[in-house]
N, C-alpha and C. Protein backbone atom coordinates (compact mmCIF):
# COMPACT_ATOMS: atom_id res chain seq x y z
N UNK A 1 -7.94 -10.53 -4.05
CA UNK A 1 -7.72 -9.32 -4.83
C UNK A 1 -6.72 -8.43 -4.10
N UNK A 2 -5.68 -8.29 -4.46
CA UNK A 2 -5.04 -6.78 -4.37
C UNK A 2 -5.76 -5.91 -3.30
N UNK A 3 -4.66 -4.94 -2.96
CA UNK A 3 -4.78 -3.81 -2.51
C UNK A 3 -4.37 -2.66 -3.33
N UNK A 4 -5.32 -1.88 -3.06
CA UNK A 4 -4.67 -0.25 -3.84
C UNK A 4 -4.44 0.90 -3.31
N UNK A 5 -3.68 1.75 -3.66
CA UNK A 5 -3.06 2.95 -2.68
C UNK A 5 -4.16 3.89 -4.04
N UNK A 6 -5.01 5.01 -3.06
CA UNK A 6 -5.72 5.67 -4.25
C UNK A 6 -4.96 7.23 -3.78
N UNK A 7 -5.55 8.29 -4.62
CA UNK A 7 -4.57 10.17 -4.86
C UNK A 7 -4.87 10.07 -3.46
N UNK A 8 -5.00 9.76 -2.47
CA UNK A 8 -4.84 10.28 -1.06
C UNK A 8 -3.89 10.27 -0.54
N UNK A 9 -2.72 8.93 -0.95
CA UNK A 9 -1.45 8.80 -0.39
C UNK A 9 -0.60 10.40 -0.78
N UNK A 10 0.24 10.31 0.66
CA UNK A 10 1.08 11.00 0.55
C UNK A 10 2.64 10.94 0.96
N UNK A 11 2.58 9.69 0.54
CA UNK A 11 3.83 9.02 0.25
C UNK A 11 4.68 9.34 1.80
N UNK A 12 4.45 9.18 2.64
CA UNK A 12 5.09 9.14 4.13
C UNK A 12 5.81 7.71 3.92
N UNK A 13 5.49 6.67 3.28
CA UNK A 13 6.73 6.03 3.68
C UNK A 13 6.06 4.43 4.65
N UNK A 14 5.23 5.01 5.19
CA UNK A 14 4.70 3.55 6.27
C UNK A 14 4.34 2.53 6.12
N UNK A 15 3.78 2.66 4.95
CA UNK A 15 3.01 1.07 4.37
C UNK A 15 4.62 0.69 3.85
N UNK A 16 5.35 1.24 3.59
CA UNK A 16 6.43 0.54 2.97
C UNK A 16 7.07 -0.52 3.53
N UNK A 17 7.47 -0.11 4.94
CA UNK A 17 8.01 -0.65 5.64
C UNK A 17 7.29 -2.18 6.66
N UNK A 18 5.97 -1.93 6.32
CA UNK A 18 5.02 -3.07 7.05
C UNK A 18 4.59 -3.60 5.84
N UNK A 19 5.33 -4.26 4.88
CA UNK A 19 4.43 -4.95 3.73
C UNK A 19 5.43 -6.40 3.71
N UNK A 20 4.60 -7.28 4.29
CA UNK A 20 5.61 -8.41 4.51
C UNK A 20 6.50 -8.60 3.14
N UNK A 21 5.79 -8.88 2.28
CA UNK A 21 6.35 -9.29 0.81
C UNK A 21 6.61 -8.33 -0.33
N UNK A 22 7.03 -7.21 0.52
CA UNK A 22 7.29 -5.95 -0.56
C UNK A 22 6.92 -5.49 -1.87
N UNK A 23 5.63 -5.57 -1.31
CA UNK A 23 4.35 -4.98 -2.99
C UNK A 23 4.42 -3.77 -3.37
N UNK A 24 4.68 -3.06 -2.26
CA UNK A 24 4.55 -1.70 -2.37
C UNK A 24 6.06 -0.63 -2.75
N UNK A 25 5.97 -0.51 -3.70
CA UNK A 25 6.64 0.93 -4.66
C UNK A 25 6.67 2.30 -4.32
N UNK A 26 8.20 2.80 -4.60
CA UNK A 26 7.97 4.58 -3.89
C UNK A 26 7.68 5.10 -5.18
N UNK A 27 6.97 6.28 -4.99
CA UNK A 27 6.84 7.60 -5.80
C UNK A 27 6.19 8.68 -5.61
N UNK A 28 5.50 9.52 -6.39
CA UNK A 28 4.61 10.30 -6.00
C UNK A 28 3.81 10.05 -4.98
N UNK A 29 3.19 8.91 -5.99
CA UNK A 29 2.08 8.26 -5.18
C UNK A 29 2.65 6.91 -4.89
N UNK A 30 2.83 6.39 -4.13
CA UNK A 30 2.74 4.80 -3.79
C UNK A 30 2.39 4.17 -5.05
N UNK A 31 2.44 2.59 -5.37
CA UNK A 31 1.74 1.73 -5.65
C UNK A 31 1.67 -0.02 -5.08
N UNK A 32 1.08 -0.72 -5.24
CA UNK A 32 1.11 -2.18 -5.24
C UNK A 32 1.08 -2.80 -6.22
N UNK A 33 2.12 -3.73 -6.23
CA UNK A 33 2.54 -4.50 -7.42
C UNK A 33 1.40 -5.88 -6.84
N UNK A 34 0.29 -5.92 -7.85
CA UNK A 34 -1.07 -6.86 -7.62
C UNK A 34 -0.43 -8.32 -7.83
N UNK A 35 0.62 -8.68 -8.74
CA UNK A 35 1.25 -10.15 -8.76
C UNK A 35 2.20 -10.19 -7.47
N UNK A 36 2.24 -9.87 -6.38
CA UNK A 36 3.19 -9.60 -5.19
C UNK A 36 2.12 -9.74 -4.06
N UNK A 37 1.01 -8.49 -4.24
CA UNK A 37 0.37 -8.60 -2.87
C UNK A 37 -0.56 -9.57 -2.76
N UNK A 38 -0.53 -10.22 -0.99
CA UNK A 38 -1.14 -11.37 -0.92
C UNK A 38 -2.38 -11.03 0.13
N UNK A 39 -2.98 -9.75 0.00
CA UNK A 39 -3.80 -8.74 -0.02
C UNK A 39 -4.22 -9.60 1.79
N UNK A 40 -3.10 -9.04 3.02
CA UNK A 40 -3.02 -9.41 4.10
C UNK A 40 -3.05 -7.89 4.67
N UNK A 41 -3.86 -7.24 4.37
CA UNK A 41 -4.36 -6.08 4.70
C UNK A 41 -3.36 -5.03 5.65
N UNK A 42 -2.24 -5.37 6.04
CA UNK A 42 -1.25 -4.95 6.86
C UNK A 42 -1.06 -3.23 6.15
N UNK A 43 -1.10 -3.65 5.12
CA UNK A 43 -0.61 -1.66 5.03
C UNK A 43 -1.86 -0.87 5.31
N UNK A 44 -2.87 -1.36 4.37
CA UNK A 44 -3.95 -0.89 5.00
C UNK A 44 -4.60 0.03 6.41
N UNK A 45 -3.96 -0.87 7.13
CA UNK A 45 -3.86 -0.97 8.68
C UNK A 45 -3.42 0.17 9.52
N UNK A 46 -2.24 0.64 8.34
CA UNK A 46 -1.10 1.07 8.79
C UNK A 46 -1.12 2.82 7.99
N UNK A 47 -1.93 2.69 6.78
CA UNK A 47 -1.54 4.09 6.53
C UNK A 47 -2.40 5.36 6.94
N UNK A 48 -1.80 6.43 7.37
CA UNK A 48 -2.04 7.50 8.58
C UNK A 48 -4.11 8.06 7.50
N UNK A 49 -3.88 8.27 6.25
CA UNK A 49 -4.79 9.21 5.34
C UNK A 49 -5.95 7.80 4.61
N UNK A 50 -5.68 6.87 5.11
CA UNK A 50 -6.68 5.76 4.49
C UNK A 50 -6.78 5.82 3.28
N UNK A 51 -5.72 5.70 2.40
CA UNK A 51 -5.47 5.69 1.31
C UNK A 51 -5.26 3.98 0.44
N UNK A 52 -5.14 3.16 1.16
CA UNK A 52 -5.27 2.10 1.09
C UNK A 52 -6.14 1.77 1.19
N UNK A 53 -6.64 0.61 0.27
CA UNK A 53 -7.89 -0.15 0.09
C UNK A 53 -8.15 -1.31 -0.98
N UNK A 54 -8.92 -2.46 -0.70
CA UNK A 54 -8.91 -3.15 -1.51
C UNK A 54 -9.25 -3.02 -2.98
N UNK A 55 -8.55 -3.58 -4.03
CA UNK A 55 -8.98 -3.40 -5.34
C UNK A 55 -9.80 -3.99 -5.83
């Protein structure tokens, strides 16, 4: 299953850059494109507000 960025992100930018297979989308809020992520928990890992989490 996917990962999901939930209203906590605040779009800093970090998971972006650590997502091996580039799931992750800018905007307001972040998102993950679920046919992309191969839910290897790396952003997760990585974002400062724990806004990431499995779907």
């Amino acid at each position: 299953m996917a990962h999901v960025i939930s209203d906590d992100c605040i779009a800093c930018g970090t998971c972006i850059s650590e997502c091996p297979v580039e799931a992750i989308s800018e905007g307001d809020i972040y998102s993950i494109n679920p046919d992309i992520c191969t839910d290897c928990g790396t952003c997760a890992e990585v974002c400062p507000t724990g806004a990431i989490h499995e779907g």
